[in-house]
Protein backbone atom coordinates (compact mmCIF):
# COMPACT_ATOMS: atom_id res chain seq x y z
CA UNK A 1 102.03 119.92 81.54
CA UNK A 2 104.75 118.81 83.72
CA UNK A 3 107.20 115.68 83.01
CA UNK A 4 105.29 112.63 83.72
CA UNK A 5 107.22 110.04 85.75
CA UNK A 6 105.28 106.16 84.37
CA UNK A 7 106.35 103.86 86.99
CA UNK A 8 105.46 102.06 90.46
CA UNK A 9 105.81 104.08 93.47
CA UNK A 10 108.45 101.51 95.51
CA UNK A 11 110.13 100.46 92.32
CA UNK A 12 113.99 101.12 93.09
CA UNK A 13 114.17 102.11 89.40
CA UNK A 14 111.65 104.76 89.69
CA UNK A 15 112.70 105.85 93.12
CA UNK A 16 115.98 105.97 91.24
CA UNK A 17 114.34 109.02 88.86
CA UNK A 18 112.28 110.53 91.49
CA UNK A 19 115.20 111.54 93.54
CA UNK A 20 117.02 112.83 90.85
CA UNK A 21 114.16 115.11 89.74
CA UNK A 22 114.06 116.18 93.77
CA UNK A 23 117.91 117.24 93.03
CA UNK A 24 116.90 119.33 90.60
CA UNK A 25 113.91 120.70 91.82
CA UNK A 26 111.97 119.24 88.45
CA UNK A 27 108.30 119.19 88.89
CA UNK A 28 106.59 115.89 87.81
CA UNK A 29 103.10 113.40 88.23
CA UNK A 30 103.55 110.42 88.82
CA UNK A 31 101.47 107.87 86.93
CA UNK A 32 101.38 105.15 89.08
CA UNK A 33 101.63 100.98 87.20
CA UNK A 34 100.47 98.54 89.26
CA UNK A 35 103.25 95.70 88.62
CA UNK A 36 101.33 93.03 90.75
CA UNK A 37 98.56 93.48 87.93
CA UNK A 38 101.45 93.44 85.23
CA UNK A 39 100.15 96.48 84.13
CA UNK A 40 104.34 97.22 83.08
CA UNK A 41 103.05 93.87 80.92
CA UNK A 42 100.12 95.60 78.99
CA UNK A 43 100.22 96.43 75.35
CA UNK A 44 99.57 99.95 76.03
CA UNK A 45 102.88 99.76 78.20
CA UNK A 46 105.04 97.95 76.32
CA UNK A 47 103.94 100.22 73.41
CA UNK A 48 106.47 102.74 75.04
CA UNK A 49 108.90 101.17 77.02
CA UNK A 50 109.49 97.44 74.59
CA UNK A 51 111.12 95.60 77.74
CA UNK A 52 107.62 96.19 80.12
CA UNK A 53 110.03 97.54 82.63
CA UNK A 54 109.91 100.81 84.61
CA UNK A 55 109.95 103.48 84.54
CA UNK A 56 109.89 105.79 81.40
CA UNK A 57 109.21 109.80 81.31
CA UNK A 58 107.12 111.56 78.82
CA UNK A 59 107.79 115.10 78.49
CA UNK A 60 105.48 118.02 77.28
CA UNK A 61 107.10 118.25 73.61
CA UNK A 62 106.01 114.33 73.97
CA UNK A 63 110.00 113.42 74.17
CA UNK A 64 109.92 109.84 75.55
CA UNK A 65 112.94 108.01 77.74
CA UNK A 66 113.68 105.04 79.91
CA UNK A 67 115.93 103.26 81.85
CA UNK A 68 116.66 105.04 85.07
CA UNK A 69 119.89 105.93 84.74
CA UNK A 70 119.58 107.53 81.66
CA UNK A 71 116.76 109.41 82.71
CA UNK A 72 119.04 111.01 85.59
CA UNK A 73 121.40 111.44 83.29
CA UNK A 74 119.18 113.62 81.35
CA UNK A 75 117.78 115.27 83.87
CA UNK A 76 121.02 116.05 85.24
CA UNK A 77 122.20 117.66 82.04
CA UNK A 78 118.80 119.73 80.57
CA UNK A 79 118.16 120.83 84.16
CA UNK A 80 121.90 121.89 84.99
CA UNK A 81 121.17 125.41 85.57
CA UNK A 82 118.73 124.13 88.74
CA UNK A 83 118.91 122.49 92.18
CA UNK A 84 121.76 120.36 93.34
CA UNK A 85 124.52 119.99 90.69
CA UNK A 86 124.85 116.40 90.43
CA UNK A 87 126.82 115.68 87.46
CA UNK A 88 130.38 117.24 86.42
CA UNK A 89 130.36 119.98 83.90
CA UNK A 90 131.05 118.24 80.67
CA UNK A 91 133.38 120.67 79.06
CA UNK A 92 135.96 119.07 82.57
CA UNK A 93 136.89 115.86 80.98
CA UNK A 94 138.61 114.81 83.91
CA UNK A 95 135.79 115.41 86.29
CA UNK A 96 133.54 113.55 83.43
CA UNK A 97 136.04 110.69 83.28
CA UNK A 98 136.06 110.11 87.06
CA UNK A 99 132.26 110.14 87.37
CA UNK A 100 131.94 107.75 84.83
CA UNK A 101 134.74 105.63 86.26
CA UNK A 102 131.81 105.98 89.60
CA UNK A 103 128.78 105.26 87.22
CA UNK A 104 130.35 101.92 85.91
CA UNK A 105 131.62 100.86 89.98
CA UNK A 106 127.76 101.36 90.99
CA UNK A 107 126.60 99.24 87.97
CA UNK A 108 129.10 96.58 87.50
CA UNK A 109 130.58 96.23 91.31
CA UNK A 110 127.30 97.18 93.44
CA UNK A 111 124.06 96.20 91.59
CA UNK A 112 124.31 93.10 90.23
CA UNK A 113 125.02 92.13 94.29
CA UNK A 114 122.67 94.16 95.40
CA UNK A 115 119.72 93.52 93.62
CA UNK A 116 120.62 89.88 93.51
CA UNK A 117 119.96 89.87 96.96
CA UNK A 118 116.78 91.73 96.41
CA UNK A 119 115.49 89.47 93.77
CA UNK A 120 116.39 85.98 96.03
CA UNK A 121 114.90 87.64 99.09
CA UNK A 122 112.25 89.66 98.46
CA UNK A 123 111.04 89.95 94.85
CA UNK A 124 111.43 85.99 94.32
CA UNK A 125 109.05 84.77 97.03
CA UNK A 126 106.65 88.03 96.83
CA UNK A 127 105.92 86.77 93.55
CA UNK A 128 105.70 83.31 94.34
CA UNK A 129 108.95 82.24 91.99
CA UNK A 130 109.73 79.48 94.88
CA UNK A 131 111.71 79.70 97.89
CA UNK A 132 115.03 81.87 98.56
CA UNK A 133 118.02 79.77 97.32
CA UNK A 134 120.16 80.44 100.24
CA UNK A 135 123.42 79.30 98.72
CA UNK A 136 122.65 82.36 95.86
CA UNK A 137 122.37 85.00 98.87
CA UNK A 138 125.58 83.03 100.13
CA UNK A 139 127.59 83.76 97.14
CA UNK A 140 126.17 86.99 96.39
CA UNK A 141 126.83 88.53 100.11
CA UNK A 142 130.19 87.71 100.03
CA UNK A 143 130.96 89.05 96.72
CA UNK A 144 129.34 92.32 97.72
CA UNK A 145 131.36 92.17 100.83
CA UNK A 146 134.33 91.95 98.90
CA UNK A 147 133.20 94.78 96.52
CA UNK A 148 132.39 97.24 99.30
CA UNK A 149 136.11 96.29 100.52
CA UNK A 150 137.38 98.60 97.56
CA UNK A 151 134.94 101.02 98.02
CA UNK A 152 136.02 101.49 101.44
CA UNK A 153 139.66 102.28 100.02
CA UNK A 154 138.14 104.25 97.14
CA UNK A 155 135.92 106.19 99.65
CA UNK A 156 139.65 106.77 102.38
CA UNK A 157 140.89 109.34 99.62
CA UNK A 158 137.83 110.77 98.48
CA UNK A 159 134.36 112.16 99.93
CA UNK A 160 132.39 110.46 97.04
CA UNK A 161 132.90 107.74 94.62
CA UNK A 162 133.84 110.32 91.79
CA UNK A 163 135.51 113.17 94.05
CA UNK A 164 134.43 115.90 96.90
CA UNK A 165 131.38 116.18 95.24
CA UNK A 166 128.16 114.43 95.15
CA UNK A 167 126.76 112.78 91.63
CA UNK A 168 124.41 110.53 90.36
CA UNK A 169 127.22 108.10 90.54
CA UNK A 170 126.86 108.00 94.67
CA UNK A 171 122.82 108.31 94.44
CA UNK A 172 122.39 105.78 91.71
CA UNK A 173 123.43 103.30 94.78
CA UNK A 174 120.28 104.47 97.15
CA UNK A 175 117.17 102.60 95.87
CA UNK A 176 119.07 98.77 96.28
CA UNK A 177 121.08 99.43 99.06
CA UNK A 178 118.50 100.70 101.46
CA UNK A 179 116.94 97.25 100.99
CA UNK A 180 120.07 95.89 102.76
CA UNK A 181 119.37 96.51 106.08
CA UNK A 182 115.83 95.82 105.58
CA UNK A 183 117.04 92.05 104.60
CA UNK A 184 119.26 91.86 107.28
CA UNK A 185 122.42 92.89 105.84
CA UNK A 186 124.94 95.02 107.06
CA UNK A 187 127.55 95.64 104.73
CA UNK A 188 126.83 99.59 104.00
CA UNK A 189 127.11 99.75 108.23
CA UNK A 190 130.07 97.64 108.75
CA UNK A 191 132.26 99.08 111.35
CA UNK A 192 135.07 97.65 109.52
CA UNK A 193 134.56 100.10 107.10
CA UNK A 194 134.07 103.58 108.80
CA UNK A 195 133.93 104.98 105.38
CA UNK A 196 131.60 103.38 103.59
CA UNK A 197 129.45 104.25 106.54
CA UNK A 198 130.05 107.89 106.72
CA UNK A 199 129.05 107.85 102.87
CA UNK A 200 126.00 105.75 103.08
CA UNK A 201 125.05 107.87 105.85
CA UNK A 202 125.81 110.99 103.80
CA UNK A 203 124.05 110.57 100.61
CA UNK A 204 120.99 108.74 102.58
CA UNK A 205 120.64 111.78 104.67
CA UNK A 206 119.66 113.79 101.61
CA UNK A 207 116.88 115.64 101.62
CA UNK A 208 116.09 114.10 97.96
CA UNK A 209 115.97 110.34 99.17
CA UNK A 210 113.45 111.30 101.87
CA UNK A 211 111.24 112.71 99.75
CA UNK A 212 110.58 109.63 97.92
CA UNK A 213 112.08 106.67 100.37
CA UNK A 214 108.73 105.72 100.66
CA UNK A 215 107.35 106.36 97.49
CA UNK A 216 108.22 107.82 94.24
């Protein structure tokens, strides 16, 4: 049996796990929740994953996990020996310090914006939660403007967020920020920062994100 993936196929947090299992060549099925049914709502759901959220992974030993970033994490680390090496060797404390300085940039200083926007633009009227509050996308475009500022100085001195190399830190940002464009934002392709676009452009380019861009 090969690691089951439980989650919706456009999710951003399952995307977020799919490409991470594409970095390190991990086999999986995907058991596809409908989340316009609230099946992520179900008792059988919510059974394993208490916050009806997904995804979650199910291993063959039965070994159970969500939240997408630890999932990657794991991945990352039981699969190390395989694929793309995506996370520091821990015995480098340095290395492990910097990509978890990158880890906690992505979650505190890019989501929050990020899917903000999403949930004001897209998931908000999609689920018929009212209209878009404009002054919300207001506020929140500027603050990510002002976030992806400091990543452009960040990213002057260094390929990636945690270094020369590529981690889960850079691809954590994938899944919310290719909904920028889509929503007619263009702060990851701001010529006014050159390298925030030669990242974005970088890590999108991945051969991992276009397996599953358009579905886990």
């Amino acid at each position: 049996m090969v690691l089951k993936l439980y989650g919706s196929p456009m999710s951003t947090c399952t995307r977020r796990v799919a490409l991470t299992l594409k970095e390190k060549n991990v086999q999986y099925e995907l058991i596809a929740i409908d989340i316009t049914k609230n099946e992520h709502k179900s008792a059988s759901f919510v059974a394993n994953q208490p916050f009806g959220q997904v995804p979650y992974i199910v291993e063959e030993d039965g070994f159970q996990l969500f939240e997408s970033r630890a999932i990657a994490r794991y991945i990352a680390l039981k699969y190390a020996g395989q694929g793309n090496v995506v996370v520091p060797d821990p015995a480098d404390f340095k290395a492990t310090a910097l990509f978890e300085q990158a880890a906690s940039i992505e979650l505190t200083n890019f989501d929050p914006f990020a899917s903000g926007l999403a949930a004001e633009k897209v998931f908000k009227p999609r689920k018929g939660l009212g209209p878009t509050d404009e002054q919300v996308v207001a506020r929140l475009a500027a603050q990510l403007n002002a976030k992806l500022d400091a990543y452009e100085v960040i990213l002057s001195k260094t390929k990636y967020l945690a270094g020369d190399n590529v981690t889960l830190a850079d691809l954590f940002h994938i899944p919310y920020g290719s909904m920028l464009a889509v929503m007619g934002f263009d702060h990851l392709e701001s010529d006014k920062r050159p390298n925030v676009v030669r990242w974005w452009k970088d890590i999108t380019s991945r051969p991992s994100w276009q397996a599953v861009k358009d579905g886990a």
